[in-house]
Protein backbone atom coordinates (compact mmCIF):
# COMPACT_ATOMS: atom_id res chain seq x y z
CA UNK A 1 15.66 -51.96 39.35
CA UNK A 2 16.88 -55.02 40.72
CA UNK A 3 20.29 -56.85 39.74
CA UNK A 4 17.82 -59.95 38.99
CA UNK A 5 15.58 -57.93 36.83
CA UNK A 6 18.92 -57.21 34.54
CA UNK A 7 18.64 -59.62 32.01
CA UNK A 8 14.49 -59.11 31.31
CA UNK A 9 14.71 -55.39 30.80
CA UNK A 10 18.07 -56.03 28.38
CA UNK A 11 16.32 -58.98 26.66
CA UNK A 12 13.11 -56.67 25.98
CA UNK A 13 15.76 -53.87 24.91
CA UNK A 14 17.54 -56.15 22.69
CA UNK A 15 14.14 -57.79 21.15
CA UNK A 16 12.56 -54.70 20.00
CA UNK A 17 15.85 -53.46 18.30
CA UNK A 18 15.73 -56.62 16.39
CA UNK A 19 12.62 -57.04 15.60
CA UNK A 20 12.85 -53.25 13.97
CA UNK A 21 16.26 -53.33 12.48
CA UNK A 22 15.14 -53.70 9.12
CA UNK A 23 12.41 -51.27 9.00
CA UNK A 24 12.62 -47.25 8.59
CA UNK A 25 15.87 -45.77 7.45
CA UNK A 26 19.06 -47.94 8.29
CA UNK A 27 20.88 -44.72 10.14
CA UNK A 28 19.63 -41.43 11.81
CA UNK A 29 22.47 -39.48 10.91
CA UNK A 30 24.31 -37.03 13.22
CA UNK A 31 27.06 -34.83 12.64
CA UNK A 32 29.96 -35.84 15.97
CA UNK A 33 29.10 -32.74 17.43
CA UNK A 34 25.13 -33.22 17.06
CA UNK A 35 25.59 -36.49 18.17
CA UNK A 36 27.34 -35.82 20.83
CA UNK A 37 25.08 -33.61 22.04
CA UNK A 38 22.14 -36.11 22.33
CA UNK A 39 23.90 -38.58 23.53
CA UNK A 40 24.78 -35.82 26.74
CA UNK A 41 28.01 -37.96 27.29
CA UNK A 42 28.65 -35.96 30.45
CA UNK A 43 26.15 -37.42 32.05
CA UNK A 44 26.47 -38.79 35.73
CA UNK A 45 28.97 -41.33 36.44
CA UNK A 46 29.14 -43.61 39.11
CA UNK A 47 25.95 -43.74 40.78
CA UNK A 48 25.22 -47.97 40.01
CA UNK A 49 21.54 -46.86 38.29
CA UNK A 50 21.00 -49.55 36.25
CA UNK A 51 18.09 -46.99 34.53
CA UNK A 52 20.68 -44.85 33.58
CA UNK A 53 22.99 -47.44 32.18
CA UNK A 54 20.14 -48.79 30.25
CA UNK A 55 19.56 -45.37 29.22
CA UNK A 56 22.68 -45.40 27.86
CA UNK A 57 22.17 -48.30 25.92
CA UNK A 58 19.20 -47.52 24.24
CA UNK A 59 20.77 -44.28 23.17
CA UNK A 60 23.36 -46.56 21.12
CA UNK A 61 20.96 -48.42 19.66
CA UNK A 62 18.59 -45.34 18.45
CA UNK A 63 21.99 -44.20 16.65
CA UNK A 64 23.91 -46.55 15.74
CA UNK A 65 23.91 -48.11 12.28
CA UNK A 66 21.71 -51.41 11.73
CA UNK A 67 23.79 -53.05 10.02
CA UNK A 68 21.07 -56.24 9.61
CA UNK A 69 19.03 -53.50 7.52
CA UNK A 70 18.96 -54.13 3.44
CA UNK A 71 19.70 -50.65 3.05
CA UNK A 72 23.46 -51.43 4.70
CA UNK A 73 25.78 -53.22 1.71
CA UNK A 74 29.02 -51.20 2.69
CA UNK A 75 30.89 -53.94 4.43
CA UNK A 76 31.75 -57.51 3.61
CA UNK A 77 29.72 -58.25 6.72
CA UNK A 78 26.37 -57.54 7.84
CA UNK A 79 24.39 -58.58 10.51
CA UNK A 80 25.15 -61.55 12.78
CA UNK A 81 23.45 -64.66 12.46
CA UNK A 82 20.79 -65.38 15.39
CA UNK A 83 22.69 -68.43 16.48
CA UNK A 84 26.45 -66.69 16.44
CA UNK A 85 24.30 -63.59 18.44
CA UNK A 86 23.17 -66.41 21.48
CA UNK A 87 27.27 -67.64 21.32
CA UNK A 88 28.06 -63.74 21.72
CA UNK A 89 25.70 -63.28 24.66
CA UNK A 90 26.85 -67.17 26.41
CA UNK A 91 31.06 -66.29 25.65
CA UNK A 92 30.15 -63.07 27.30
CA UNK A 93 28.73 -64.28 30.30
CA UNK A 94 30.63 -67.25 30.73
CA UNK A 95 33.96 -65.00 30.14
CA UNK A 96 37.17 -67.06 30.40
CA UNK A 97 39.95 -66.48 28.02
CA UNK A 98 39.92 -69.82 24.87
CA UNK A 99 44.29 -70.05 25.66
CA UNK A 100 44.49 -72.84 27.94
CA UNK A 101 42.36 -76.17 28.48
CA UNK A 102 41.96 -75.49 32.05
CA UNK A 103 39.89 -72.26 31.59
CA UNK A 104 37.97 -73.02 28.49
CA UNK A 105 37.66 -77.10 28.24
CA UNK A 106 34.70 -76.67 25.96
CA UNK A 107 35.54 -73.83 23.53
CA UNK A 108 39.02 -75.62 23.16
CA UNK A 109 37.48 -78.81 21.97
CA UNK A 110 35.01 -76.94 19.72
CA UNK A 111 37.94 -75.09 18.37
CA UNK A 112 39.66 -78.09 17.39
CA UNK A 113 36.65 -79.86 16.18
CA UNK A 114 35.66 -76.94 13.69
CA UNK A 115 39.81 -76.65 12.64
CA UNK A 116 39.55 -80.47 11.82
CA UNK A 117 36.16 -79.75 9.54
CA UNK A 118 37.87 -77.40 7.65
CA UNK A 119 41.09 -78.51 7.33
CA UNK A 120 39.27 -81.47 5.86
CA UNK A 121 36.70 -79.68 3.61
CA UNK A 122 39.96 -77.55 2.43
CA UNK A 123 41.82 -80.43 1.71
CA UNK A 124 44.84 -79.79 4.30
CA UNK A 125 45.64 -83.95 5.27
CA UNK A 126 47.44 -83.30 8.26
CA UNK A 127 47.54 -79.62 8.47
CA UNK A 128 46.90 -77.52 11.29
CA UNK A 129 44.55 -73.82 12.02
CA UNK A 130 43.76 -71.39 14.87
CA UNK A 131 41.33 -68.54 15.02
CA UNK A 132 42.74 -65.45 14.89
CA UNK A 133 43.01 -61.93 16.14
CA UNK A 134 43.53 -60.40 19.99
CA UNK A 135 45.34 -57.30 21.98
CA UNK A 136 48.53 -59.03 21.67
CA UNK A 137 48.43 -57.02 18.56
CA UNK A 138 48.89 -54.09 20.34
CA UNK A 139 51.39 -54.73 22.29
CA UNK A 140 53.41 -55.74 18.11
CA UNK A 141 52.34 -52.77 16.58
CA UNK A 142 53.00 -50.58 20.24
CA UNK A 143 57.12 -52.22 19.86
CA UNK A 144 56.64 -51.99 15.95
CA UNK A 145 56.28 -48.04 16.76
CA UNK A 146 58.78 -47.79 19.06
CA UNK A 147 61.42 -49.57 16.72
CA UNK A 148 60.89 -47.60 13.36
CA UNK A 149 60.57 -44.30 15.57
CA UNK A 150 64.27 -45.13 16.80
CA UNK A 151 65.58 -46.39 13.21
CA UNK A 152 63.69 -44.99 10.78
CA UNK A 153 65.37 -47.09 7.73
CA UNK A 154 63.80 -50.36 9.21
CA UNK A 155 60.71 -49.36 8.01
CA UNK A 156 61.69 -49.28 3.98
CA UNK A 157 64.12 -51.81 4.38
CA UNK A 158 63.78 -53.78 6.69
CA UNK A 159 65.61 -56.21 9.28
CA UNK A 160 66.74 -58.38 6.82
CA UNK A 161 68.34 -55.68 4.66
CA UNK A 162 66.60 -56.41 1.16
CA UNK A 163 67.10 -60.32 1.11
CA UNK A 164 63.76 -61.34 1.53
CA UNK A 165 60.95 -60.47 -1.13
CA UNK A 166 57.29 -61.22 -0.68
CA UNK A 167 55.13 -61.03 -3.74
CA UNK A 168 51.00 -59.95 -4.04
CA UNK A 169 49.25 -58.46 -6.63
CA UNK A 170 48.15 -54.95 -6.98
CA UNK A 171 44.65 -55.46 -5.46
CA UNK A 172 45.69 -57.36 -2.81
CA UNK A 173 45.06 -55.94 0.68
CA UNK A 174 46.73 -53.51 2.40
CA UNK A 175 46.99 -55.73 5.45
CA UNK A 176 50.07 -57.44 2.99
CA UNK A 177 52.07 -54.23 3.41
CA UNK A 178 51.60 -53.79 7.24
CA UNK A 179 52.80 -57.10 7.65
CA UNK A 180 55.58 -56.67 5.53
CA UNK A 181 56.49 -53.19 8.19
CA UNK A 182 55.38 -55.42 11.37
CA UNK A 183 57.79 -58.63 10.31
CA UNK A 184 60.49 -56.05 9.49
CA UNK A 185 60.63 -57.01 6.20
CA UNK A 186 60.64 -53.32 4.90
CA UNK A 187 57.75 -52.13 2.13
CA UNK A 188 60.44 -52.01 -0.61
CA UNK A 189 60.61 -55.80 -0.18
CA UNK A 190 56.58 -56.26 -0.85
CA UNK A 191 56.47 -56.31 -4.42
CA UNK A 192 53.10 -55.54 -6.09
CA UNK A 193 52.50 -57.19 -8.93
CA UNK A 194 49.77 -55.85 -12.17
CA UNK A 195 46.68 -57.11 -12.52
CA UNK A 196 44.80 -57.94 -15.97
CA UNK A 197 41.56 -56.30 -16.65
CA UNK A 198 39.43 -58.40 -14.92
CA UNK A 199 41.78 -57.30 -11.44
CA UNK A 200 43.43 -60.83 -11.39
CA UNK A 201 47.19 -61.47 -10.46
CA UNK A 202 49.07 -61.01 -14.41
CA UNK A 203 51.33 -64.66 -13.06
CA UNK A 204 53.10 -64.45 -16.69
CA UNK A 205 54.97 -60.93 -14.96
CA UNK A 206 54.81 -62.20 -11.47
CA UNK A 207 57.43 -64.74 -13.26
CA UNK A 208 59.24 -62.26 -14.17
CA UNK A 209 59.79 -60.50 -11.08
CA UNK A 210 60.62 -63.56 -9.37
CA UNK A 211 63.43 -64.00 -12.14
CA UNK A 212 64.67 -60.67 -11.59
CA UNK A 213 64.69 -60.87 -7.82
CA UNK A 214 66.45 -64.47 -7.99
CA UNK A 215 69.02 -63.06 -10.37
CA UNK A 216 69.76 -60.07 -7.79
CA UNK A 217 70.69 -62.86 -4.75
CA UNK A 218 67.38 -61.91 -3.17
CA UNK A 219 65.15 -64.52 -1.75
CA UNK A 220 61.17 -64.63 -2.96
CA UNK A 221 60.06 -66.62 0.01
CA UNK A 222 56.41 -65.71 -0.47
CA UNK A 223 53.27 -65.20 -2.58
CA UNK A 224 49.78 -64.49 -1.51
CA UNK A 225 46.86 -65.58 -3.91
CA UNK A 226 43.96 -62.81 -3.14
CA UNK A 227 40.50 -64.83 -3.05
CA UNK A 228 38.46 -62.29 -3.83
CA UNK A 229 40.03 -58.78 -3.96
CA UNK A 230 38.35 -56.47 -1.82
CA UNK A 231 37.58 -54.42 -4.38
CA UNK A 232 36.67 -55.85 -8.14
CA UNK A 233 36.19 -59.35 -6.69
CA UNK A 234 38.68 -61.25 -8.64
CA UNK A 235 40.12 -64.42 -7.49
CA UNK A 236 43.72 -65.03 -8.41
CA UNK A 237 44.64 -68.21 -10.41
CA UNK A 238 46.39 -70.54 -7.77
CA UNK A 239 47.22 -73.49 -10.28
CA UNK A 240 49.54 -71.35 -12.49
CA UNK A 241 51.08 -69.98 -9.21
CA UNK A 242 51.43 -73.67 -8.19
CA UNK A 243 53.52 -74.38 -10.92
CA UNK A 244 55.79 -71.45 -9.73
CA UNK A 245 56.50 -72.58 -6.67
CA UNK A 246 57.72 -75.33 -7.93
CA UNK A 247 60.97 -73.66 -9.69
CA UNK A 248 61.20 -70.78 -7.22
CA UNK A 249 60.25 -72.38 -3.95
CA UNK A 250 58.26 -69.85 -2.12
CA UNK A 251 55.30 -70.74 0.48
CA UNK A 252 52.19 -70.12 -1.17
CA UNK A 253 49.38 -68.13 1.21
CA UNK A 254 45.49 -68.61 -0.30
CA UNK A 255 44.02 -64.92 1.31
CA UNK A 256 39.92 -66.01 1.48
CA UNK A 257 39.15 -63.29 3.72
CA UNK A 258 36.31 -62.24 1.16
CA UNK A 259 36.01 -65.03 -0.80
CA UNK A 260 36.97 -68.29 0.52
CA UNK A 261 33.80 -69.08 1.62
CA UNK A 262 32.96 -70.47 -1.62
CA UNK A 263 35.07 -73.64 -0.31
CA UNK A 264 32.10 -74.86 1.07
CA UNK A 265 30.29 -74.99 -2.05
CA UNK A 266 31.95 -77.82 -4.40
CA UNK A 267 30.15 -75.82 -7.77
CA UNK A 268 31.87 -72.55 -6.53
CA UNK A 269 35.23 -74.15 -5.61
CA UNK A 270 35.50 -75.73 -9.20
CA UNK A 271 34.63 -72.13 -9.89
CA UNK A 272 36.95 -70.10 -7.74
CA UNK A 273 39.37 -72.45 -5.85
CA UNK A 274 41.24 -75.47 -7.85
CA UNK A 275 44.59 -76.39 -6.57
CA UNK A 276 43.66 -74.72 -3.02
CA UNK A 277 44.67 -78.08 -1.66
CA UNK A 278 48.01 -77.87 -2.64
CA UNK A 279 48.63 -74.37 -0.97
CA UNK A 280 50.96 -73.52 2.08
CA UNK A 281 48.46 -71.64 3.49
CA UNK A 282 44.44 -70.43 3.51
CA UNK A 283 42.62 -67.78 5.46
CA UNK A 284 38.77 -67.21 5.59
CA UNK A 285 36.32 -64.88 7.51
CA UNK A 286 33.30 -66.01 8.94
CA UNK A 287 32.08 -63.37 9.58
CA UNK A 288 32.01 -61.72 6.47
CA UNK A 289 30.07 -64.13 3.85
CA UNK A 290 28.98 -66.48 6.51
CA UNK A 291 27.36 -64.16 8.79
CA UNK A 292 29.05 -65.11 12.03
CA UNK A 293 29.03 -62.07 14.55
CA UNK A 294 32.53 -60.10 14.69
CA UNK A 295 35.35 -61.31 14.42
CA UNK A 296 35.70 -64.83 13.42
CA UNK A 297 38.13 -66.05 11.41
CA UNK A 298 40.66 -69.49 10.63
CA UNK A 299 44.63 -69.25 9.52
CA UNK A 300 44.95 -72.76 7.99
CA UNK A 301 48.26 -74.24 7.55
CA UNK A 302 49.08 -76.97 5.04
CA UNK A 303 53.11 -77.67 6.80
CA UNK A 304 52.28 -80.36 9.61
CA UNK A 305 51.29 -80.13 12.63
CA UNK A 306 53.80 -78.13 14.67
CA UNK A 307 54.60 -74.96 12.35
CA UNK A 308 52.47 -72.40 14.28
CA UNK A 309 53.99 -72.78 17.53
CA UNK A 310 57.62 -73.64 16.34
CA UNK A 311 56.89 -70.06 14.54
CA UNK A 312 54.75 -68.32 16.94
CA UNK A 313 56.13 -69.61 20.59
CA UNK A 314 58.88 -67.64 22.63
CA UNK A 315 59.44 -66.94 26.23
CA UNK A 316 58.54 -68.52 29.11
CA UNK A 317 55.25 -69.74 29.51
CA UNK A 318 55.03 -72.24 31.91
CA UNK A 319 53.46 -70.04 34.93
CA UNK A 320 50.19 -70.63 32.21
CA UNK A 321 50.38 -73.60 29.93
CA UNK A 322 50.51 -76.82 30.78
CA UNK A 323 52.56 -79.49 28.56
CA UNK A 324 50.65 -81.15 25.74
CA UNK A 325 49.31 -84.23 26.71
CA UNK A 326 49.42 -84.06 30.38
CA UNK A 327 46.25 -85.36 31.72
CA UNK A 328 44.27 -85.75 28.29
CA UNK A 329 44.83 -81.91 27.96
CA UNK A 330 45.98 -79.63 25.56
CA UNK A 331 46.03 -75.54 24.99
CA UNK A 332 45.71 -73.68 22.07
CA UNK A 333 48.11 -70.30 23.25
CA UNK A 334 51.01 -71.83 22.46
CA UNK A 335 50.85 -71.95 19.31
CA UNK A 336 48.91 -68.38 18.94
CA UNK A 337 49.98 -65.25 18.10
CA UNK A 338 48.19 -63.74 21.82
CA UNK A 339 48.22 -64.90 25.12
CA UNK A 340 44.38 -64.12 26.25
CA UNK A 341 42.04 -65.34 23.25
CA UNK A 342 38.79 -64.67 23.07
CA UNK A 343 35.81 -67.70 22.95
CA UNK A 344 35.02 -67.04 19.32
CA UNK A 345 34.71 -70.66 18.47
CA UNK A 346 31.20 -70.88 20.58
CA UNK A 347 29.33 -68.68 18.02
CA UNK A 348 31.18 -70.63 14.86
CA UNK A 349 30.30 -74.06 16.50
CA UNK A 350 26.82 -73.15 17.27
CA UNK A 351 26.58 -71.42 13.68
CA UNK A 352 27.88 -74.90 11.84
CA UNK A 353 25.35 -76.91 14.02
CA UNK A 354 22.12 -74.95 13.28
CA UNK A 355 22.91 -74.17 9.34
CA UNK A 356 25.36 -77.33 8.75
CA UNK A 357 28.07 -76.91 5.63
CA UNK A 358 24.99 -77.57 3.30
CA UNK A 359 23.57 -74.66 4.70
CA UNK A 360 26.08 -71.96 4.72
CA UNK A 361 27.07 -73.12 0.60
CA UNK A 362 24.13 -72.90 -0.11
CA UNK A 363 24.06 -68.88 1.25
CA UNK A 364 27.00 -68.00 -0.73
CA UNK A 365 25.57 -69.47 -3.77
CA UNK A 366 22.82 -67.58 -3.21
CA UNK A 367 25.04 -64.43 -2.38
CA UNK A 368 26.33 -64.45 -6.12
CA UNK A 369 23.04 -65.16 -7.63
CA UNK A 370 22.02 -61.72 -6.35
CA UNK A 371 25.02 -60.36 -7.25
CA UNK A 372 24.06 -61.66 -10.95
CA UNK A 373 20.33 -60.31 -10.68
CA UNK A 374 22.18 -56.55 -9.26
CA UNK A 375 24.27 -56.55 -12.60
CA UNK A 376 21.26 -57.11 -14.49
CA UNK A 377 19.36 -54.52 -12.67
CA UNK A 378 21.99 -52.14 -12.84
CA UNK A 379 21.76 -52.47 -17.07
CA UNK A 380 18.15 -51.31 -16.56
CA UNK A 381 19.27 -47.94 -15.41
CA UNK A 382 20.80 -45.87 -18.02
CA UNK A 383 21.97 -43.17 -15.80
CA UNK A 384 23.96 -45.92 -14.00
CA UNK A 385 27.57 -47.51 -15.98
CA UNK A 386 29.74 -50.33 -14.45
CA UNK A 387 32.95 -49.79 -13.94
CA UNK A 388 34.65 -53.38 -13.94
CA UNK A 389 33.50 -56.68 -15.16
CA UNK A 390 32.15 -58.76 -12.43
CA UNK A 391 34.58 -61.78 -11.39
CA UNK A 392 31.92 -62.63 -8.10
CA UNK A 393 30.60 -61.01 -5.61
CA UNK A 394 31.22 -57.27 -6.34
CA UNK A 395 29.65 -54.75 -8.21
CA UNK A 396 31.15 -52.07 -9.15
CA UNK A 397 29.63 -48.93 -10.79
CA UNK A 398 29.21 -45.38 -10.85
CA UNK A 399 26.61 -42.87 -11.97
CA UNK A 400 26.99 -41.30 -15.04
CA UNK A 401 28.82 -38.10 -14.96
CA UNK A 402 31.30 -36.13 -17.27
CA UNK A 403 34.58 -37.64 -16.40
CA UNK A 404 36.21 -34.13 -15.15
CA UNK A 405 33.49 -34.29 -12.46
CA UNK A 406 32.54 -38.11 -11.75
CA UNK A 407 34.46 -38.69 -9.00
CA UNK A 408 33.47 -35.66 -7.08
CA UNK A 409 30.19 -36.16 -7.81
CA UNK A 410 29.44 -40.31 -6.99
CA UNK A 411 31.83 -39.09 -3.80
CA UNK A 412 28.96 -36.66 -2.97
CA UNK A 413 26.13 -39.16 -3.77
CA UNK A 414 27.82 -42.01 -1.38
CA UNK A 415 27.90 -39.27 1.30
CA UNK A 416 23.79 -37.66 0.66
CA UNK A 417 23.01 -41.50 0.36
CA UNK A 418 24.83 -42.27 4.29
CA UNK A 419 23.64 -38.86 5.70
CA UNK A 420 19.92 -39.31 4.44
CA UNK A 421 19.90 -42.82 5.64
CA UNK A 422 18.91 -44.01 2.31
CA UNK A 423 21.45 -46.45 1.43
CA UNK A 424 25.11 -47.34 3.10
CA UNK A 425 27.50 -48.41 0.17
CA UNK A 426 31.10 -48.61 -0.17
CA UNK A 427 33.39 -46.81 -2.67
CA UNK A 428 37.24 -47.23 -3.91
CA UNK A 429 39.51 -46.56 -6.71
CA UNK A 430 39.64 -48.42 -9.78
CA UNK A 431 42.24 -46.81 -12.50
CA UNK A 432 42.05 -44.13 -10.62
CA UNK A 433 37.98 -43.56 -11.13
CA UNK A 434 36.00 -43.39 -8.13
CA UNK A 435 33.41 -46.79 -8.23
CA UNK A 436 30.53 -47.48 -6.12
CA UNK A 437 30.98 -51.03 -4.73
CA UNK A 438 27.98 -52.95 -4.03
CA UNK A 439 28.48 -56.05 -1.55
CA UNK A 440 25.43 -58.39 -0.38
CA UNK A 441 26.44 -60.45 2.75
CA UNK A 442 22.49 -60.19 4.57
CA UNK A 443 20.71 -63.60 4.32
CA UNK A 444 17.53 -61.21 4.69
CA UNK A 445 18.39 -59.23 0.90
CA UNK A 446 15.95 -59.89 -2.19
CA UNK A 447 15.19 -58.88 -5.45
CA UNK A 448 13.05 -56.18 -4.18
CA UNK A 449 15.85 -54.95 -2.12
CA UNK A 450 18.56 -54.62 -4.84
CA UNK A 451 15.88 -53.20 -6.90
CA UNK A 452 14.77 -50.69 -4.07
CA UNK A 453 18.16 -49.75 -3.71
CA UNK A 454 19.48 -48.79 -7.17
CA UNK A 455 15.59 -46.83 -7.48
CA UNK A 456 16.99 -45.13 -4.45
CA UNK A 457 20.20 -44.20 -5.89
CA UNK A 458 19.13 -43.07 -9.03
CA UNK A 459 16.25 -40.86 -7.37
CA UNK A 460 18.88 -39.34 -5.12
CA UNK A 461 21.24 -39.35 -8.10
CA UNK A 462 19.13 -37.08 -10.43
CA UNK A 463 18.22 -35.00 -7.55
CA UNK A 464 22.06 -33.90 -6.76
CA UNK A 465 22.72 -33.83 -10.37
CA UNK A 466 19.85 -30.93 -10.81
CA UNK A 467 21.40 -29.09 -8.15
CA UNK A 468 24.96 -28.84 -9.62
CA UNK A 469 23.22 -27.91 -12.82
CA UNK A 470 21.35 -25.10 -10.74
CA UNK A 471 24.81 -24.42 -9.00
CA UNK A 472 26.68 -24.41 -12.29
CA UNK A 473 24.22 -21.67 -13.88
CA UNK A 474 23.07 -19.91 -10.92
């Protein structure tokens, strides 16, 4: 094959996988040593065959999960959206890095025109945002190692000895307490705070605990809001915790990794969201709800326009960035966490062109309509119990099973369900009982999905039950 030929063969690779993703089963499972043997990764290396490469490539494809199939509501993503799949394939080719002006002129103005749309849908006059993620990650948590291997204690409690507190509730996620080890803050000083039944921050004993840590000399400089819990779904109150901030002075962070994408909605804000305005602090995926391609996401910031790089700056960086303002220009690594950044802001621009804010609301409304019609479909299957009430987006349930049993069993279930390729769904712990968690983030899901799906897990449900009857009394 020719080096011009490249792109047709890919293309026609890359066409029939999606035109076929949703059809058949979602996985053909493999145990790692199966798989390993099909895919024959010794296979030749080096000899520039693009038949082999391609080879190779078609092998991933044949076994790796489609996540665009309906089957596949494990994640709080799915499959990308067409348009954020063309940015993928144009950042990828064009490959520059999104931290200065001078090597990415166009991402860094999208960037900054899709910052400004949110700041302003969020309600952020005068705020600032930056995508995040990148390796400079690595290099924290490779230094975060390196420190807590050679004092162990800075781990529990942390650099600041105790003074600082940070507050989230119970369900919040666990990404709160590896920030609290990366900052050096220690894990003692992340206080966890009790939910109420429906898994919201209780804000009547977060009160308390910020009385009791005030009255100790310790500092609470910081309480997250969870926007839809990864788990149960529930959306913390951010008024109330408004009104604490007030007395106690703490910055307030709004986590939307799940759920903030009902800010685009004005029903579902009035729903979910009131006082987000007034926050320190927001953070949404866009990849999750929205369907953007992996990994897109905004930190919003509600302090001026200078906090992230008066926070995030240090060192010498002149070899790279130029000064703001020179020439008409200005770059975006200053003020981020990494020094290379990726051109996610392509596949978010192009996304917000073709669907347009109407657009993507109107997806997430229609997101936790079907949430609403699985609840009612679950009802219809008496072998099937939820486990939580439903605040939004999650369902949570479990099949019926004595209670000495019912986690090992749904446990089981999950895993024939995966293995089979029937059905890819997420589990957790709620109080301690193992729930099934049902999440719909594919544009492509109906009614006759969701009702396919809990057929499918009741047929596969009665069929393991039978067998640890036969195994009980055989």
């Amino acid at each position: 094959m020719e080096e011009n030929e490249v792109f047709s063969q890919l293309l026609a690779i890359i066409e029939q996988y999606y035109r076929d993703q949703r059809s058949g089963i979602f996985l053909d499972y493999h145990n790692p040593a199966e798989l390993a043997d099909l895919l024959q990764l010794d296979g030749p290396e080096g000899s520039e065959n693009w038949e082999n490469l391609f080879g190779w490539v078609e092998k991933y494809l044949r076994y790796a999960v489609k996540t665009n199939h309906p089957a596949f509501v494990n994640r709080m993503w799915s499959g990308a959206t067409l348009p954020t799949v063309i940015g993928e394939i144009v950042t990828a080719i064009s490959n520059t890095s999104a931290c200065t002006y001078e090597s990415a002129p166009v991402s860094t103005l999208f960037e900054n025109y899709m910052i400004d749309r949110l700041l302003d849908i969020v309600g952020f006059t005068g705020g600032q945002g930056q995508m995040t993620t990148g390796s400079s990650n690595a290099n924290m948590i490779a230094m975060m190692c390196a420190r807590n291997l050679y004092d162990p204690v800075i781990k529990e409690e942390g650099v600041s000895r105790g003074r600082l507190v940070a507050f989230v509730s119970a369900d919040a996620h666990y990404s709160m307490d590896r920030a609290a080890n990366i900052l050096g803050l220690g894990l003692k000083q992340l206080v966890r705070v009790p939910v109420d039944r429906r898994g919201r921050m209780d804000v009547e004993i977060l009160a308390q605990r910020l009385t009791e840590v005030q009255a100790q000399g310790q500092q609470p400089f910081f309480v997250a809001a969870t926007a839809g819990t990864t788990v149960r779904g529930a959306f913390d109150p951010i008024e109330p915790l408004l009104a604490l901030r007030s007395r106690f002075g703490f910055w307030l962070h709004v986590d939307g990794a799940w759920g903030g994408a009902t800010v685009l909605s004005e029903t579902l804000r009035r729903r979910y969201l009131q006082g987000l305005e007034k926050a320190d602090s927001f953070t949404m995926d866009f990849h999750k709800m929205l369907g953007s391609s992996l990994i897109c996401n905004i930190l919003m910031l509600n302090r001026g326009k200078n906090t992230l790089r008066a926070s995030l700056a240090a060192g010498d960086g002149s070899y790279l960035f130029r000064e703001d303002g020179e020439d008409g220009m200005f770059d975006l690594g200053p003020s981020s966490l990494q020094c290379g950044r990726r051109v996610d802001s392509l596949k978010w621009f192009l996304d917000w062109k073709f669907y347009g804010r109407a657009g993507l609301a109107a997806r997430v409304e229609r997101f936790l309509e079907l949430c609403g019609y699985a609840e009612q479909c679950l009802g219809r299957h008496p072998e099937l119990e939820q486990m939580a009430p439903r605040e939004s987006f999650n369902v949570c349930f479990r099949y019926r099973r004595p209670e000495a049993e019912a986690n090992r069993f749904n446990l089981a279930l999950r895993t024939r369900l995966y293995q089979r390729g029937i059905s890819m769904i997420g589990c957790a712990y709620v109080e301690g009982r193992l729930v099934l968690r049902l999440l719909i983030t594919n544009v492509s899901i109906d009614e006759d999905d969701i009702e396919r799906f809990f057929a499918g897990m009741v047929d596969t449900g009665r069929a393991l039950a039978t067998e640890w009857k036969a195994g009980a009394t055989g």
